[in-house]
PDB file of N, CA and C in Angstrom:
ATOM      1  N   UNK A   1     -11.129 -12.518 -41.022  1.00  0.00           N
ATOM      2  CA  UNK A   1     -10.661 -11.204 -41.427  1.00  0.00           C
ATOM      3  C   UNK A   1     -11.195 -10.168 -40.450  1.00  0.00           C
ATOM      4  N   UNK A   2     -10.333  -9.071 -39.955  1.00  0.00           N
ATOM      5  CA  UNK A   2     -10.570  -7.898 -39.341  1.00  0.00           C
ATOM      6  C   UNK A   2     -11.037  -6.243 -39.881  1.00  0.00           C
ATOM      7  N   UNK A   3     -11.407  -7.010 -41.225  1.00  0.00           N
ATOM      8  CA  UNK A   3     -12.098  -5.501 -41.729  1.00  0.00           C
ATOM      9  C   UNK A   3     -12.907  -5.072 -41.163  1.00  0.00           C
ATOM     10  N   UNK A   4     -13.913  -5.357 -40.889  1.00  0.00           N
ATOM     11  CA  UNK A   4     -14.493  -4.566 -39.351  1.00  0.00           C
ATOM     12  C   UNK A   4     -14.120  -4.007 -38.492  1.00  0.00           C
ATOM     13  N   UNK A   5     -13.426  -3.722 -38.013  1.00  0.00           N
ATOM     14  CA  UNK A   5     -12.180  -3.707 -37.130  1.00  0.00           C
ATOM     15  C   UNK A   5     -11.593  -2.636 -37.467  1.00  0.00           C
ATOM     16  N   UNK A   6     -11.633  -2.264 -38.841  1.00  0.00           N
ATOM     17  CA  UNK A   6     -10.587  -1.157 -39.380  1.00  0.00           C
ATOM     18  C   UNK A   6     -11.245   0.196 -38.998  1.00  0.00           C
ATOM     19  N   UNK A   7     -10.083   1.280 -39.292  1.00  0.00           N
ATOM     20  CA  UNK A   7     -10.644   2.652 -38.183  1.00  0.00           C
ATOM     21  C   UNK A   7     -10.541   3.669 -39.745  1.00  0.00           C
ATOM     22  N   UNK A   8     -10.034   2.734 -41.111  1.00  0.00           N
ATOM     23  CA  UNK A   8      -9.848   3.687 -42.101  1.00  0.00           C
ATOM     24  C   UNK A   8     -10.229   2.624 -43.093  1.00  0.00           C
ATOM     25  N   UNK A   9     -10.987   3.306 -44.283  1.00  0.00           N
ATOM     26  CA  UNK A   9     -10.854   2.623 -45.897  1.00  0.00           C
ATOM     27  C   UNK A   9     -10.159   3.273 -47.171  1.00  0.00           C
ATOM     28  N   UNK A  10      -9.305   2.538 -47.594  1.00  0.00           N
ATOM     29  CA  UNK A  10      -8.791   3.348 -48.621  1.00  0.00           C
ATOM     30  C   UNK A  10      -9.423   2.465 -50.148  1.00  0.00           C
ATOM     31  N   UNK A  11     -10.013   3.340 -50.356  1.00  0.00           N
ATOM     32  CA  UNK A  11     -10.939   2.628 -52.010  1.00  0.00           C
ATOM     33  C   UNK A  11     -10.289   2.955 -53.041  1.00  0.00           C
ATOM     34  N   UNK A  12      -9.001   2.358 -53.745  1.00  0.00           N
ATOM     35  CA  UNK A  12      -8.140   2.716 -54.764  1.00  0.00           C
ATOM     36  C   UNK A  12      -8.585   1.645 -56.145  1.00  0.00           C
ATOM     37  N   UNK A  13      -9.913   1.352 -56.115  1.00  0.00           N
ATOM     38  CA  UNK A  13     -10.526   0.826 -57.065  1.00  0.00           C
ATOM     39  C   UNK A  13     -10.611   1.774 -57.985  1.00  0.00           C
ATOM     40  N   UNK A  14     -10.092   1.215 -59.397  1.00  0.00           N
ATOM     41  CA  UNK A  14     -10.221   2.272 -61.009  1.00  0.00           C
ATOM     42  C   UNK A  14      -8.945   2.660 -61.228  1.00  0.00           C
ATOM     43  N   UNK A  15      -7.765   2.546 -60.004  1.00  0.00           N
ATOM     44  CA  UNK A  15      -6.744   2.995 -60.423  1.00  0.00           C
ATOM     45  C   UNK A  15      -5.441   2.203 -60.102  1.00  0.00           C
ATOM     46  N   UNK A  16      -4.759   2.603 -61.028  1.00  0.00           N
ATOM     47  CA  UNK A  16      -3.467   2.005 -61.627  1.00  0.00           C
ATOM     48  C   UNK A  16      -2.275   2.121 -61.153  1.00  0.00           C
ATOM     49  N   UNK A  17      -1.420   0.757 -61.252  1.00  0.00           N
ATOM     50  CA  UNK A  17       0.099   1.242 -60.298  1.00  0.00           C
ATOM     51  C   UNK A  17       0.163   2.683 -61.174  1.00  0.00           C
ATOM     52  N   UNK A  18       1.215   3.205 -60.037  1.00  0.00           N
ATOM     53  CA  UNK A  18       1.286   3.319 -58.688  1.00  0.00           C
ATOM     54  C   UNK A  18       0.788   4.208 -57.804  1.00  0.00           C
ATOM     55  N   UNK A  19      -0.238   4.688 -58.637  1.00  0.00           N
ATOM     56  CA  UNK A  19      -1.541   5.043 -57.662  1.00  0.00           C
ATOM     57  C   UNK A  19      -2.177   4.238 -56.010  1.00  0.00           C
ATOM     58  N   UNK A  20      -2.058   3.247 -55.901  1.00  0.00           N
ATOM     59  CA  UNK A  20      -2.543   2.781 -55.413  1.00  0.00           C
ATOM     60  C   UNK A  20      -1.459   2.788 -54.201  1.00  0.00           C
ATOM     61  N   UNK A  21      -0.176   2.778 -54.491  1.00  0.00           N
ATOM     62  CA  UNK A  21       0.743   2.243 -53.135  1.00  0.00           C
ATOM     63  C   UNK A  21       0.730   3.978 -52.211  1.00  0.00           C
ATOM     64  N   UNK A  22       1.099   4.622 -53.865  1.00  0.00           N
ATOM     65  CA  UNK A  22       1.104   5.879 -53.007  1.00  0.00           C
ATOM     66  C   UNK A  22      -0.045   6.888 -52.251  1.00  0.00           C
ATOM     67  N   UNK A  23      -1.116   6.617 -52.920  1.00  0.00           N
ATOM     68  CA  UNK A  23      -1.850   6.501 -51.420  1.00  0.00           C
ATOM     69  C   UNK A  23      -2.045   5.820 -50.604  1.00  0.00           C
ATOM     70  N   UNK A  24      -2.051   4.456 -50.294  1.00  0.00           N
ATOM     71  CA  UNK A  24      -1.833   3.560 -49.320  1.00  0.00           C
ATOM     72  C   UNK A  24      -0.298   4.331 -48.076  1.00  0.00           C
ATOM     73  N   UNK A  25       0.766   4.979 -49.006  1.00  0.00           N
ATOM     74  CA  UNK A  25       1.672   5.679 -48.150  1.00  0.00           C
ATOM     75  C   UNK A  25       0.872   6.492 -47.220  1.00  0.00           C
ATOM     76  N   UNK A  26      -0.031   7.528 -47.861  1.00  0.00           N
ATOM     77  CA  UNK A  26      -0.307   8.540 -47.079  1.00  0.00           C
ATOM     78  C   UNK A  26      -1.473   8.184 -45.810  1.00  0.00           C
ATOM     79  N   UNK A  27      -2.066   7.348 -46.386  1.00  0.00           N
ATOM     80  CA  UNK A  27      -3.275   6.463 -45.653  1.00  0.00           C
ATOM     81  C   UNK A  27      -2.606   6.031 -44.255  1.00  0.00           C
ATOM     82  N   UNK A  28      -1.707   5.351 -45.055  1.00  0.00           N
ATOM     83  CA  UNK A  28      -1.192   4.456 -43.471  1.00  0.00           C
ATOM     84  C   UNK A  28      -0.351   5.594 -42.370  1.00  0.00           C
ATOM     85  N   UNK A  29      -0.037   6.908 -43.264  1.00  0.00           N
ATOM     86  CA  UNK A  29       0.742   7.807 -42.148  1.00  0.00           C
ATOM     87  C   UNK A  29      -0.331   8.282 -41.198  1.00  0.00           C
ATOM     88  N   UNK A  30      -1.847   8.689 -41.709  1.00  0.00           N
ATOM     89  CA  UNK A  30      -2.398   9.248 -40.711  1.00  0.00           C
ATOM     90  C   UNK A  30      -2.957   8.045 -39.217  1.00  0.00           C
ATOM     91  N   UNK A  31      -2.707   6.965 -39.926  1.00  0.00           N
ATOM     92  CA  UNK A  31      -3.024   5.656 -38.682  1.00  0.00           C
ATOM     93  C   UNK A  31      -1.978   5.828 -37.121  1.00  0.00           C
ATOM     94  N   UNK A  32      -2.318   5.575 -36.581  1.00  0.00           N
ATOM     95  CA  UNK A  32      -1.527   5.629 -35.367  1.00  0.00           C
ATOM     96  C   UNK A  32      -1.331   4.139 -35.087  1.00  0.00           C
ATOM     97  N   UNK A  33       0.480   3.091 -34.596  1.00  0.00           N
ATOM     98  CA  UNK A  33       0.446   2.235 -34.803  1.00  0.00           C
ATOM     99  C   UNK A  33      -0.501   0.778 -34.158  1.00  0.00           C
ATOM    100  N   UNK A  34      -0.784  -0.295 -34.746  1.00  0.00           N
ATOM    101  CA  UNK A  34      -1.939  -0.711 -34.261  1.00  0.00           C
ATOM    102  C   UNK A  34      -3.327  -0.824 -34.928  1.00  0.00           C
ATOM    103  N   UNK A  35      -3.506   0.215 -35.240  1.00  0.00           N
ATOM    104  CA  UNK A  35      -5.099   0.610 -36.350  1.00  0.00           C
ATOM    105  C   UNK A  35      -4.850  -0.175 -37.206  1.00  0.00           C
ATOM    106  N   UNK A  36      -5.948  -0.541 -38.134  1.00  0.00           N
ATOM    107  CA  UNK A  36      -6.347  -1.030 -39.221  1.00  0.00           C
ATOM    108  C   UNK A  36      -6.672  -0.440 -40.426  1.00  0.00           C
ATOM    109  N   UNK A  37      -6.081  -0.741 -41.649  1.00  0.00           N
ATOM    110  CA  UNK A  37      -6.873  -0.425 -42.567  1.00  0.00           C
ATOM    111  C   UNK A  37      -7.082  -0.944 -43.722  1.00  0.00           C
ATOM    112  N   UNK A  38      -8.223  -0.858 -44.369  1.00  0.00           N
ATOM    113  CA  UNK A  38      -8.900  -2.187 -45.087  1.00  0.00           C
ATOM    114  C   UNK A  38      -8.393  -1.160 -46.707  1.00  0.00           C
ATOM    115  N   UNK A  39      -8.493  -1.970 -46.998  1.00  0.00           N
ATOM    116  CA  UNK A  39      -7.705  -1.793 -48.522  1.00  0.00           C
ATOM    117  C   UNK A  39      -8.758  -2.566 -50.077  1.00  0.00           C
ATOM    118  N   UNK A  40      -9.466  -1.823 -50.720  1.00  0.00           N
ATOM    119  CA  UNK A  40     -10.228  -2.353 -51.799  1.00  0.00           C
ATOM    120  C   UNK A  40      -9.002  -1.371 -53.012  1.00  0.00           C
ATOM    121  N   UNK A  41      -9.057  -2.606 -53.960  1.00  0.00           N
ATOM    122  CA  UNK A  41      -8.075  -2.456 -54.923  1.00  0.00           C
ATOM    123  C   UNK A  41      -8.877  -3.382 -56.269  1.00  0.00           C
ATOM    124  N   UNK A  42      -8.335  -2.524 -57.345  1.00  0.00           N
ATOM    125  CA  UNK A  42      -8.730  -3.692 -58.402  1.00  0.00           C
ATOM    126  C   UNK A  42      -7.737  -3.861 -59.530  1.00  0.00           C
ATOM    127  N   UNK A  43      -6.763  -2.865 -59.167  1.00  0.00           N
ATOM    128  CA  UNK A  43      -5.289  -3.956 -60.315  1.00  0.00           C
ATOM    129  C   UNK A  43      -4.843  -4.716 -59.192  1.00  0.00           C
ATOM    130  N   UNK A  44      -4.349  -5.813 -60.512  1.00  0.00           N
ATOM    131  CA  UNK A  44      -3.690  -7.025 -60.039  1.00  0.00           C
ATOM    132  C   UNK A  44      -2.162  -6.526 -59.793  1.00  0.00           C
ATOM    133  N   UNK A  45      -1.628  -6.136 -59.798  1.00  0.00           N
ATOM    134  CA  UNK A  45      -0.641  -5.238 -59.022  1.00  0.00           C
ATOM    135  C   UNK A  45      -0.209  -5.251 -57.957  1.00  0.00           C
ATOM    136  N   UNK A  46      -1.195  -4.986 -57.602  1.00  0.00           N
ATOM    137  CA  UNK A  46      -1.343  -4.561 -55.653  1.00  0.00           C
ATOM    138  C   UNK A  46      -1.197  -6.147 -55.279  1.00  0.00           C
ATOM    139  N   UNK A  47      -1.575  -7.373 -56.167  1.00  0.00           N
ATOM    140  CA  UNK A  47      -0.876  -8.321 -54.991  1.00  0.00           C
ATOM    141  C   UNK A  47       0.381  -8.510 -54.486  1.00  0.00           C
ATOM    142  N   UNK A  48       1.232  -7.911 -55.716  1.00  0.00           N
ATOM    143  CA  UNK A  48       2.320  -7.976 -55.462  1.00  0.00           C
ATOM    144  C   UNK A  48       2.961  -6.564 -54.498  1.00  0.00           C
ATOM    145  N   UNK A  49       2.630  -5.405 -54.796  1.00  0.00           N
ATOM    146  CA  UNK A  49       2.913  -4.442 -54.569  1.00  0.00           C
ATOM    147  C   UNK A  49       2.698  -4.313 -52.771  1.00  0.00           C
ATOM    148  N   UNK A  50       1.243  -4.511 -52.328  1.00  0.00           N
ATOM    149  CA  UNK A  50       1.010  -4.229 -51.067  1.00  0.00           C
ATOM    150  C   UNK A  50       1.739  -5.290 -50.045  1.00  0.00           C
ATOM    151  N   UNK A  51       1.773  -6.563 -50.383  1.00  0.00           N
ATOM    152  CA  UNK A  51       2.577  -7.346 -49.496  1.00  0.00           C
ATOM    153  C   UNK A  51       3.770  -7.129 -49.462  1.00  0.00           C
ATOM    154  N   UNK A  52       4.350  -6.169 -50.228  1.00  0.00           N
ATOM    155  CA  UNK A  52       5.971  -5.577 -50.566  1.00  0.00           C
ATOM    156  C   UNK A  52       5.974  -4.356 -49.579  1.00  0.00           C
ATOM    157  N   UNK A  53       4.995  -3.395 -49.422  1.00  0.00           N
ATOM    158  CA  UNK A  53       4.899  -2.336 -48.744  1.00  0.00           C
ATOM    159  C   UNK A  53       5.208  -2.484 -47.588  1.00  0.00           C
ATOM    160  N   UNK A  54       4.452  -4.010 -46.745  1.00  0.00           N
ATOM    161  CA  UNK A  54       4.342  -4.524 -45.584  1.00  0.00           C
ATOM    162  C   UNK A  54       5.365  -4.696 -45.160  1.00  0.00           C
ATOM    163  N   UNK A  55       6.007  -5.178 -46.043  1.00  0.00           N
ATOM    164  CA  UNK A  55       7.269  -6.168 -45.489  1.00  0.00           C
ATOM    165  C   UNK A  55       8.330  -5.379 -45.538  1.00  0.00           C
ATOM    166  N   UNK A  56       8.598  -4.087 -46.342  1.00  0.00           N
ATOM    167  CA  UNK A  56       9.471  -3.272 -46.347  1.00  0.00           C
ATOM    168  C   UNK A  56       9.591  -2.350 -45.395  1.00  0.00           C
ATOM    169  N   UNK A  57       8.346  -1.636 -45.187  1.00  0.00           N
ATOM    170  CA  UNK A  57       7.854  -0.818 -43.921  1.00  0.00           C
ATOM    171  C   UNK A  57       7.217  -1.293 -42.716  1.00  0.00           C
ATOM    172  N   UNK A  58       7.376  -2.763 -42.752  1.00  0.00           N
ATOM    173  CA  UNK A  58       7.288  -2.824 -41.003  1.00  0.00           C
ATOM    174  C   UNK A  58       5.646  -2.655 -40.529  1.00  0.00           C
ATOM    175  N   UNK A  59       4.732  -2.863 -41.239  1.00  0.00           N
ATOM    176  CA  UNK A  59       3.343  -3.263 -40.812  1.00  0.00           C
ATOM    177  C   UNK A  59       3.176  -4.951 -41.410  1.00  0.00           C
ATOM    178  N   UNK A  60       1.955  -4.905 -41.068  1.00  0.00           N
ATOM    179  CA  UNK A  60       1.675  -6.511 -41.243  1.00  0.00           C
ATOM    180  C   UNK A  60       0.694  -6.296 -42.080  1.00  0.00           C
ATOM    181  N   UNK A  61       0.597  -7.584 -42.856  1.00  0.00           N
ATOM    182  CA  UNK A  61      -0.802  -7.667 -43.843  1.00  0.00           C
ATOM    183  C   UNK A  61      -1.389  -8.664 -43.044  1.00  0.00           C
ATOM    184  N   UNK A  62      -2.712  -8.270 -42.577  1.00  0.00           N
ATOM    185  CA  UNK A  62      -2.884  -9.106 -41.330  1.00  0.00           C
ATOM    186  C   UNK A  62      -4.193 -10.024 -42.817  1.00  0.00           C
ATOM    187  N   UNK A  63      -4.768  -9.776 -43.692  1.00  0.00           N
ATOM    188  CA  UNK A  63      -5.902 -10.541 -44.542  1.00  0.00           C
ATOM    189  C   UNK A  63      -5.627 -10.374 -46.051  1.00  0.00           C
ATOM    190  N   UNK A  64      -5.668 -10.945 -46.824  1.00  0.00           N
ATOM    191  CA  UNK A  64      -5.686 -10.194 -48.308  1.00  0.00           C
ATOM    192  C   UNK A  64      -7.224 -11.435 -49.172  1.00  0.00           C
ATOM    193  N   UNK A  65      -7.238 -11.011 -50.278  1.00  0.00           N
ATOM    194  CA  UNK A  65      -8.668 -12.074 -50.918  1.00  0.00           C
ATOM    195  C   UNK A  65      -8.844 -11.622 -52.281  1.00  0.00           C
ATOM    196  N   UNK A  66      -8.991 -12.426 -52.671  1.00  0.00           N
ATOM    197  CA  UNK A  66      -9.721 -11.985 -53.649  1.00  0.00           C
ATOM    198  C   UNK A  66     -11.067 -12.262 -54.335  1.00  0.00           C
ATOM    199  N   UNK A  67     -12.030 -11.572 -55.034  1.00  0.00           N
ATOM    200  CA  UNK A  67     -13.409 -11.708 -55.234  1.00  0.00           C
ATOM    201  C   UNK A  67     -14.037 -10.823 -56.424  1.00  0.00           C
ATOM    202  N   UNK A  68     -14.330 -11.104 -57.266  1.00  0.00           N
ATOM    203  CA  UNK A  68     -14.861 -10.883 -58.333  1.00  0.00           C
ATOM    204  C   UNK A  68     -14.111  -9.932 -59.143  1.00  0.00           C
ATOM    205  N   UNK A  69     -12.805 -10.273 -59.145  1.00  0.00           N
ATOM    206  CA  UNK A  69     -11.908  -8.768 -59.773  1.00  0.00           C
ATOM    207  C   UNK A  69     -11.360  -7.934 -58.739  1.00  0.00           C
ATOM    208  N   UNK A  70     -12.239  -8.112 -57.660  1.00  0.00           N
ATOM    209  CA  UNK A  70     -11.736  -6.761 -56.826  1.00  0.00           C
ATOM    210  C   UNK A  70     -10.754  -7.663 -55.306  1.00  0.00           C
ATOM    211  N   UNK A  71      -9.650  -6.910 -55.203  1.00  0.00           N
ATOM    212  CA  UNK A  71      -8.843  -7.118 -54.177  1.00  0.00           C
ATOM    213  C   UNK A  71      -9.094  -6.716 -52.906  1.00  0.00           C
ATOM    214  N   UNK A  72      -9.050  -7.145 -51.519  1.00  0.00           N
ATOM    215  CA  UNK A  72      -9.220  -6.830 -50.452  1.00  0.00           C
ATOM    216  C   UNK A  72      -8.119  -6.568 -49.066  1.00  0.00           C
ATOM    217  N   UNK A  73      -7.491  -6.068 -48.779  1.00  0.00           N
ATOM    218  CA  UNK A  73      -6.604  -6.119 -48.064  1.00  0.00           C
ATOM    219  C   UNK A  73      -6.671  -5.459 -46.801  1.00  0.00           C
ATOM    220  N   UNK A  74      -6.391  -6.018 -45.601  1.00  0.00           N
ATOM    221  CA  UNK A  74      -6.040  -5.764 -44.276  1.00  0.00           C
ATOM    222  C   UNK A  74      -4.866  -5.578 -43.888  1.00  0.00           C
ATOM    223  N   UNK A  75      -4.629  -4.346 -43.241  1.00  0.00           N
ATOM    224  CA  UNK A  75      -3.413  -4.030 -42.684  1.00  0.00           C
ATOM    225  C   UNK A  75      -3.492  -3.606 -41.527  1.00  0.00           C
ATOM    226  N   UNK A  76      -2.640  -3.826 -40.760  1.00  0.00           N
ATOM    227  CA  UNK A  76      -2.352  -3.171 -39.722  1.00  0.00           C
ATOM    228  C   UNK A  76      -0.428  -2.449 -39.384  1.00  0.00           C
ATOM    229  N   UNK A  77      -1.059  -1.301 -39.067  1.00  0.00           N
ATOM    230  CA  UNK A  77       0.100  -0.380 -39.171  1.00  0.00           C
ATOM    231  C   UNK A  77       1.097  -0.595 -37.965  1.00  0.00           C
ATOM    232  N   UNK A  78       2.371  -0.517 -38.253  1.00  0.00           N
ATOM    233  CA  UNK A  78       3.475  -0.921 -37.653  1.00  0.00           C
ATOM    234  C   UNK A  78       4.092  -0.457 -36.716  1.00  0.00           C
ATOM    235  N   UNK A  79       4.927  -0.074 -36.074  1.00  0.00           N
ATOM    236  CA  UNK A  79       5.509   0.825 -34.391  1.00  0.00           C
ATOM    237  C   UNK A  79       6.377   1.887 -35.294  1.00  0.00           C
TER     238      UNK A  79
END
């Protein structure tokens, strides 16, 4: 995984679709394409939701995991 790597964190832990995508929208606008950004989530939601984001808008989910409740996700933003 490239969370290290990432140049942004978006901590949408405590909150509920669709909280979570729509800041992930605004998150990923200030990225320039290329950057990373690591994604902590804790509805189960977002598994479905963020790999939908990816694939609709043209970034990659470069990691996803999961660990004690809480979700982890890597992205990298798209051209």
């Amino acid at each position: 995984m490239n969370a290290e790597n990432a140049v942004a964190t978006l901590d949408a832990r405590g909150l509920n679709c669709p909280e979570p995508v729509m800041l992930l929208h605004k998150a990923v606008a200030e990225l320039a394409a290329g950057e990373r950004l690591l994604v902590l989530a804790t509805d189960p939601t977002t598994q479905r939701d963020i790999p939908q984001f990816c694939r609709f808008l043209g970034h990659e989910l470069e990691h996803s995991e999961e660990q004690d409740d809480e979700f982890r996700y890597t992205l990298v933003k798209g051209s």
